[in-house]
C-alpha atoms as a PDB file:
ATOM      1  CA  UNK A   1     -36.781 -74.682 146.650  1.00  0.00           C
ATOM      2  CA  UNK A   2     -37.217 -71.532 148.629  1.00  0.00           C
ATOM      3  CA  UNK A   3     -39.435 -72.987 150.866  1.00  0.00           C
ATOM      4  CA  UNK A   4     -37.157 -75.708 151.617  1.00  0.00           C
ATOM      5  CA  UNK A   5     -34.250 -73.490 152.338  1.00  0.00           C
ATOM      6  CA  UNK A   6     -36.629 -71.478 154.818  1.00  0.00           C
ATOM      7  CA  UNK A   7     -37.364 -74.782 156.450  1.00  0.00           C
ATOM      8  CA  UNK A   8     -33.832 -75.873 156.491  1.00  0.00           C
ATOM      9  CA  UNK A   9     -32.605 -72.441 158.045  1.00  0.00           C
ATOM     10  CA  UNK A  10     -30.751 -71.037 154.819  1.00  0.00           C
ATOM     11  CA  UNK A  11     -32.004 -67.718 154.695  1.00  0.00           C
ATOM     12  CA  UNK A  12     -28.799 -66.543 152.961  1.00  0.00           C
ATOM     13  CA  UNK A  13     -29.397 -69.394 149.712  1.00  0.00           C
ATOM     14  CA  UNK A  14     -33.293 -68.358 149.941  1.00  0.00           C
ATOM     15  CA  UNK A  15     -32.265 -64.721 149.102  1.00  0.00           C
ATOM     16  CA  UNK A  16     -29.580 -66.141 146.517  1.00  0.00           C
ATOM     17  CA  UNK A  17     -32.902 -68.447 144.608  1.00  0.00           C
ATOM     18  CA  UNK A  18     -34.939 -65.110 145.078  1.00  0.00           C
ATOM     19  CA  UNK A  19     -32.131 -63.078 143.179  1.00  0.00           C
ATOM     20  CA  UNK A  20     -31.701 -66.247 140.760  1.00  0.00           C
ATOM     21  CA  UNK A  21     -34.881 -66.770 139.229  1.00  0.00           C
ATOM     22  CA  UNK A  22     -35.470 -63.833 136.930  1.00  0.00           C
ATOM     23  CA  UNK A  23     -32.311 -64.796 134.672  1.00  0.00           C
ATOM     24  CA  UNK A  24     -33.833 -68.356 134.941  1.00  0.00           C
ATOM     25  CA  UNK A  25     -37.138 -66.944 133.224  1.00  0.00           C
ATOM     26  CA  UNK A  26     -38.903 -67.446 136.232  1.00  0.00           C
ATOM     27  CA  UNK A  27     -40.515 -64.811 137.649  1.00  0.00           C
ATOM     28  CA  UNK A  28     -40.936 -64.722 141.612  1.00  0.00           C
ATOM     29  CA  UNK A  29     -44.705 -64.220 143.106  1.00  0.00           C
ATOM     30  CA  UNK A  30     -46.117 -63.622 146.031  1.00  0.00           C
ATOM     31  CA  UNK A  31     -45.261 -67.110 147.249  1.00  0.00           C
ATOM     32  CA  UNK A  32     -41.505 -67.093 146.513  1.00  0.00           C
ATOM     33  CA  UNK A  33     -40.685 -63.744 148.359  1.00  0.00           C
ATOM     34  CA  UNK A  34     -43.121 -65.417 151.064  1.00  0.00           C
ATOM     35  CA  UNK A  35     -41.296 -67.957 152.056  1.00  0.00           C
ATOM     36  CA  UNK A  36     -38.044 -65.625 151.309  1.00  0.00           C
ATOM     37  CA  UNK A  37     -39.279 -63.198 153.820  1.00  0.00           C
ATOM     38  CA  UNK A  38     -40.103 -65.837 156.516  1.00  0.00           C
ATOM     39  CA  UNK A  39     -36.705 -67.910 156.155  1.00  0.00           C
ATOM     40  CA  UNK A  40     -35.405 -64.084 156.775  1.00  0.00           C
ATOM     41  CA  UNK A  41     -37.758 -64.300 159.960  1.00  0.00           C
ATOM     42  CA  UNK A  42     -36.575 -67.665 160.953  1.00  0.00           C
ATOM     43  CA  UNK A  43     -33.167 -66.457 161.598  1.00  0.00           C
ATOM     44  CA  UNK A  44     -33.311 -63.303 162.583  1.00  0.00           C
ATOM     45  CA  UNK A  45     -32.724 -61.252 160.131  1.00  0.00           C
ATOM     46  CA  UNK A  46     -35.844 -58.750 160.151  1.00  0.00           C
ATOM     47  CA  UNK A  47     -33.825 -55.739 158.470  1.00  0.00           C
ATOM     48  CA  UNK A  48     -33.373 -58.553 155.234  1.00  0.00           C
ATOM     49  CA  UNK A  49     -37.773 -59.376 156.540  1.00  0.00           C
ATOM     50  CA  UNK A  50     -38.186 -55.636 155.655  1.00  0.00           C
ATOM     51  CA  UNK A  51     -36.419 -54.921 152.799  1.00  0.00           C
ATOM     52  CA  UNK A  52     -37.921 -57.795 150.460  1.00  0.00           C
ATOM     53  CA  UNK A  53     -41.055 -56.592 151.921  1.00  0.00           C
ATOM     54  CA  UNK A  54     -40.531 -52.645 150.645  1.00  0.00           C
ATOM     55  CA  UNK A  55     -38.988 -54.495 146.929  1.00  0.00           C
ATOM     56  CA  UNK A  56     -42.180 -56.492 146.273  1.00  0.00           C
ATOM     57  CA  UNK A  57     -43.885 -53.604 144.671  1.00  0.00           C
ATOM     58  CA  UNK A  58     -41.318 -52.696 142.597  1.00  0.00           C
ATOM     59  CA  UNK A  59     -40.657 -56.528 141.248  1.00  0.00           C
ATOM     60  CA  UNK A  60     -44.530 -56.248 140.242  1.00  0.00           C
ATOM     61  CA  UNK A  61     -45.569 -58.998 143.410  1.00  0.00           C
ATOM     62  CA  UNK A  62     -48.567 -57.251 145.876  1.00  0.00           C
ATOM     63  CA  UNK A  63     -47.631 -58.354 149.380  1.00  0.00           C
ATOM     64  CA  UNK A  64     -50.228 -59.833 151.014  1.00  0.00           C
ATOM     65  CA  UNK A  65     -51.141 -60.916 154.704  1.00  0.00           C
ATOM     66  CA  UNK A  66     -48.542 -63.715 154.766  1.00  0.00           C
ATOM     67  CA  UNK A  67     -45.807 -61.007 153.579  1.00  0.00           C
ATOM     68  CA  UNK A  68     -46.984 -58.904 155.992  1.00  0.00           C
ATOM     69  CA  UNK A  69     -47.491 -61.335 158.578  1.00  0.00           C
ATOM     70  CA  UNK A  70     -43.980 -63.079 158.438  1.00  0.00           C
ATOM     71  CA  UNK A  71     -41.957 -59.375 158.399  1.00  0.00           C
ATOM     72  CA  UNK A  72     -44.210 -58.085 161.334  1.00  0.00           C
ATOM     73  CA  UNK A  73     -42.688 -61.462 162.879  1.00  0.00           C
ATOM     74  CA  UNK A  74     -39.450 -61.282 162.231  1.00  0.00           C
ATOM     75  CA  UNK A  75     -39.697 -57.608 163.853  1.00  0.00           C
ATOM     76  CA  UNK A  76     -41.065 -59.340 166.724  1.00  0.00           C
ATOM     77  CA  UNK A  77     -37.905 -61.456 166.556  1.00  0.00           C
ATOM     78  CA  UNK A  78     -35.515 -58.768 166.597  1.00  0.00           C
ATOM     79  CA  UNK A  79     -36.965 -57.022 169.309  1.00  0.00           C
ATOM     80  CA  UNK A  80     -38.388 -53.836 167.004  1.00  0.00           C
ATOM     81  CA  UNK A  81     -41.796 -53.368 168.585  1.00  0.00           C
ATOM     82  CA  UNK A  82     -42.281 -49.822 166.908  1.00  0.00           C
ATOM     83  CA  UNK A  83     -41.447 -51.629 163.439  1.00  0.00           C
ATOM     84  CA  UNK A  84     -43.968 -54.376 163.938  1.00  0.00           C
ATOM     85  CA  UNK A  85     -46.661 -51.484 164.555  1.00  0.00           C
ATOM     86  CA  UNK A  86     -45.811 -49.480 161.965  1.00  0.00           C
ATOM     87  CA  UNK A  87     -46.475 -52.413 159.848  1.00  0.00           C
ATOM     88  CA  UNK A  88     -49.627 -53.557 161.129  1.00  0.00           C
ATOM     89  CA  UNK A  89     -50.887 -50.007 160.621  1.00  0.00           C
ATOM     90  CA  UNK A  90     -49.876 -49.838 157.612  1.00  0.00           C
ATOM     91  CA  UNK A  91     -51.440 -52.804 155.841  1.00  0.00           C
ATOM     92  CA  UNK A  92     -54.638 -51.772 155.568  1.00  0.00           C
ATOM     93  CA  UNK A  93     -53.582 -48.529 153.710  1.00  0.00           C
ATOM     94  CA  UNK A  94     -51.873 -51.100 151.082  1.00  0.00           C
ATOM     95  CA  UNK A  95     -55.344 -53.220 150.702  1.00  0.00           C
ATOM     96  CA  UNK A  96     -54.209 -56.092 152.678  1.00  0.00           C
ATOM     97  CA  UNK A  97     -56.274 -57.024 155.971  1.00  0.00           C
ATOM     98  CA  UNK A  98     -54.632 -58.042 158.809  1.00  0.00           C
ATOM     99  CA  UNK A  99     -55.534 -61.497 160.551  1.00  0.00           C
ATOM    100  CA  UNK A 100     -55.240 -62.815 164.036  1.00  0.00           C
ATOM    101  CA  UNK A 101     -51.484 -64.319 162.729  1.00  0.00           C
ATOM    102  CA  UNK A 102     -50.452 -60.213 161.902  1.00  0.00           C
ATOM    103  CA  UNK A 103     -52.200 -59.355 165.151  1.00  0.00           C
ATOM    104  CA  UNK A 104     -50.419 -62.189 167.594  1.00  0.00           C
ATOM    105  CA  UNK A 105     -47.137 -61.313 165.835  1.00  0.00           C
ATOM    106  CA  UNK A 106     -47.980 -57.504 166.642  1.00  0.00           C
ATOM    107  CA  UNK A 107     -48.528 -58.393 170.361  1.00  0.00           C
ATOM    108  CA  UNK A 108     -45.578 -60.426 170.348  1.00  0.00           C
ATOM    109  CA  UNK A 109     -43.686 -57.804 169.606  1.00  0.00           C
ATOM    110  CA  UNK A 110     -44.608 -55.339 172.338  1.00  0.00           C
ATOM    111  CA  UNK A 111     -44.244 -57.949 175.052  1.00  0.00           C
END
């Protein structure tokens, strides 16, 4: 359902699902705050990109390079080039190795 609302442009009901699910019993994974963080990209909003990135931890998900990838984007997206960096640099300090998608995104961002 996230997923769809990321492809549909609903960033705002993907963050509402996100918040939703533990009272459902569902816990959210890596894949739900995925496609969270990227229908956050998808519009724009990297600030909303960054701060489900920083909560993952703390919810008990590990980001991994699709997290990573989609928030370095969505700092592409709103023009924060240092941001973008910061986060490519900072991924392999949290286990996760970057791929040519974090790397594009990264270039992106400085262009």
């Amino acid at each position: 359902a996230i997923s769809a609302c990321e492809k549909g442009g609903q960033w705002e009901k993907a963050l509402s699902l996100l918040r939703e699910m533990p009272g459902a019993g569902v816990q959210p994974n890596e894949y739900s705050y995925n496609a969270a963080i990227s229908a956050c990209e998808k519009a724009g909003r990297w600030e909303k990109a960054l701060s489900l990135l920083r909560e993952m931890p703390a919810a008990g998900v590990r980001p991994n390079v699709v997290s990573y990838s989609a928030a370095i984007s969505a700092c592409e997206k709103g023009g924060q080039w240092e941001k973008a960096l910061s986060l490519l640099r900072e991924m392999p300090g949290a286990g996760v190795q970057p791929n040519e998608y974090s790397y594009n995104a990264a270039i992106s961002a400085c262009e």
